[in-house]
C-alpha atoms as a PDB file:
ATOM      1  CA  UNK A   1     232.758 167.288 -65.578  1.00  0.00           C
ATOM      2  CA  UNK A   2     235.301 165.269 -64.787  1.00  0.00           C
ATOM      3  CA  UNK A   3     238.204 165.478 -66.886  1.00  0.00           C
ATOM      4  CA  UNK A   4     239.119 163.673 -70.065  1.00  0.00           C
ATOM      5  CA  UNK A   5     239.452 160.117 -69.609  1.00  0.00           C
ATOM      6  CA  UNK A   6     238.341 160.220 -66.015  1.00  0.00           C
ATOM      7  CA  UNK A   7     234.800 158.327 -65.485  1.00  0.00           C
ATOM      8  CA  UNK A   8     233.395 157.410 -61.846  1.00  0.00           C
ATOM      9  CA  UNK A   9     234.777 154.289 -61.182  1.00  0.00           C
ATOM     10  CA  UNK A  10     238.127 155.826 -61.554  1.00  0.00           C
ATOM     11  CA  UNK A  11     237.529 158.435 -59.435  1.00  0.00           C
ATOM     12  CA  UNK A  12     235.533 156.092 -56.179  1.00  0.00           C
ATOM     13  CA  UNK A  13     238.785 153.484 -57.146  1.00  0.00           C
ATOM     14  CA  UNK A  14     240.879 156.282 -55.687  1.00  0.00           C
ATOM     15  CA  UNK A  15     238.736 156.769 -52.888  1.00  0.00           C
ATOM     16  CA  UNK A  16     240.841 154.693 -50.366  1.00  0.00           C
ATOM     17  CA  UNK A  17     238.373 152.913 -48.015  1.00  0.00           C
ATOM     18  CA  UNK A  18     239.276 152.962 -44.394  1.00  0.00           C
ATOM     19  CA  UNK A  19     240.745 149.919 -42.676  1.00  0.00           C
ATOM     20  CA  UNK A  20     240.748 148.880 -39.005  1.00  0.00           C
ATOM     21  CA  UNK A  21     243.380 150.935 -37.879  1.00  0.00           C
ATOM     22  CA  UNK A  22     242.190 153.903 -39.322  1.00  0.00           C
ATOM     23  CA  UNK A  23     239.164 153.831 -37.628  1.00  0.00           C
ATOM     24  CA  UNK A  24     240.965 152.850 -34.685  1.00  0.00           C
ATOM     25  CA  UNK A  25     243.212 156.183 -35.352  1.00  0.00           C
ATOM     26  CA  UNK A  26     239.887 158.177 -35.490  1.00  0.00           C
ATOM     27  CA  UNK A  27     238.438 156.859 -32.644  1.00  0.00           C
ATOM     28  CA  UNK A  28     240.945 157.985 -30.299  1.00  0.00           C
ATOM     29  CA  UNK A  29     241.424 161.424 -32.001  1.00  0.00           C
ATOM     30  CA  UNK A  30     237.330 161.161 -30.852  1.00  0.00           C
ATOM     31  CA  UNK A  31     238.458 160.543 -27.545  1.00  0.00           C
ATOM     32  CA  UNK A  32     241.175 162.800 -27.411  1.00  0.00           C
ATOM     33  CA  UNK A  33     239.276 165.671 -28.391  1.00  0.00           C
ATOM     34  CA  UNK A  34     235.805 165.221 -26.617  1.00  0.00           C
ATOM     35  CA  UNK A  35     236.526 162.850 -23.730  1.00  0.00           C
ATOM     36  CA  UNK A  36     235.810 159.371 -22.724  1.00  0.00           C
ATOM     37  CA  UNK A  37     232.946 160.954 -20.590  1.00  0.00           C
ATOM     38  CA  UNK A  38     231.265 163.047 -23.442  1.00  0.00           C
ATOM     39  CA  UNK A  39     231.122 159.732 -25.767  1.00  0.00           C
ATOM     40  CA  UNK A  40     227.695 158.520 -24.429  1.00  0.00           C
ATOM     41  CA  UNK A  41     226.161 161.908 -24.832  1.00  0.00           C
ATOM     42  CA  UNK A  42     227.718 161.984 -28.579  1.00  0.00           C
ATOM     43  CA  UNK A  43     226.375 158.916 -29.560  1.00  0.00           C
ATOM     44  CA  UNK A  44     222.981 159.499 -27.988  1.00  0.00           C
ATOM     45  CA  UNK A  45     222.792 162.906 -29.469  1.00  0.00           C
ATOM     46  CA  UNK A  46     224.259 161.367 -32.981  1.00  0.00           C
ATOM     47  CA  UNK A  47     221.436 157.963 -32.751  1.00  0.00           C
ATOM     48  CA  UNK A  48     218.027 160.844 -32.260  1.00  0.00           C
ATOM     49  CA  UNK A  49     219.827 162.675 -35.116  1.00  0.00           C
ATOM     50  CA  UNK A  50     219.776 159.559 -37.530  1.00  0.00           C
ATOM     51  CA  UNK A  51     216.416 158.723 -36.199  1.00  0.00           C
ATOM     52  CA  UNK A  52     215.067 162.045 -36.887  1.00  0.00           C
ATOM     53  CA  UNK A  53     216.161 162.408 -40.345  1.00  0.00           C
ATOM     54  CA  UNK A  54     214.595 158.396 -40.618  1.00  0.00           C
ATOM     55  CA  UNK A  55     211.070 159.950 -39.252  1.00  0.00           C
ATOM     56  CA  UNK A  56     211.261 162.884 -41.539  1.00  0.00           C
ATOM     57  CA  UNK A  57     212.260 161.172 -44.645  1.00  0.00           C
ATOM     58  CA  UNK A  58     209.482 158.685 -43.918  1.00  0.00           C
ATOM     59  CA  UNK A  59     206.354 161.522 -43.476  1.00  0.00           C
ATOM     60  CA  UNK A  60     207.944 163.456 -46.565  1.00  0.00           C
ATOM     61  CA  UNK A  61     207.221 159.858 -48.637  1.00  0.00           C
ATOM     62  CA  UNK A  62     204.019 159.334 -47.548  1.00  0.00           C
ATOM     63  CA  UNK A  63     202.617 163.011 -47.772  1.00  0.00           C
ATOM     64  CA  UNK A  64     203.799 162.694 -51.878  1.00  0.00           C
ATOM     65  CA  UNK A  65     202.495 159.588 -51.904  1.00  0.00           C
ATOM     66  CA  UNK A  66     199.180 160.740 -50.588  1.00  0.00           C
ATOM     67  CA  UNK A  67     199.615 163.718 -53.300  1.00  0.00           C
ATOM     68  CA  UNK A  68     199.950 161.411 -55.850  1.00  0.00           C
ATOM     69  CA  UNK A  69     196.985 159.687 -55.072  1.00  0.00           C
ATOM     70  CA  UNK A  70     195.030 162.637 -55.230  1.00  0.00           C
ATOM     71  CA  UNK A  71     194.152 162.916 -51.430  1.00  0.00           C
ATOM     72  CA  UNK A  72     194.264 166.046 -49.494  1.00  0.00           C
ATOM     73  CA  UNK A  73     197.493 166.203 -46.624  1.00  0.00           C
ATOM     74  CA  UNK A  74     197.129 167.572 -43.418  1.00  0.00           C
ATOM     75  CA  UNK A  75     200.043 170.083 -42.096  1.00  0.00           C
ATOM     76  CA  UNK A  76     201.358 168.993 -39.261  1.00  0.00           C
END
């Protein structure tokens, strides 16, 4: 519930969205906090993450796909 006479769009139109030096601000607190050297290892560790959660999300579809069509799935 969100309140009388609030609906969604109200409440994303006062979601600011973040401009260039925001994320510019961010970055460097990034930096700051972790170290230039660590940023490689972030990113890498952040890119098998995303990837991951891609492959998963992909064998979870087709194993209720394969449900719904009746066939048998294999555990992996």
């Amino acid at each position: 519930m969100l309140g009388p006479g609030l609906s969604e769009l109200t409440v994303l139109a006062l979601i600011p969205t973040l401009g260039v030096t925001e994320l510019l601000v961010i970055f460097l607190i990034i930096v700051v906090i972790f170290g230039a050297s660590k940023l490689p290892q972030l990113g890498r560790g952040l890119g098998e993450g995303i990837s991951n959660f891609k492959k998963g999300l992909k064998e979870k579809e087709a194993e209720r796909e394969a449900l719904e069509d009746g066939e048998k799935v294999q555990p992996k």
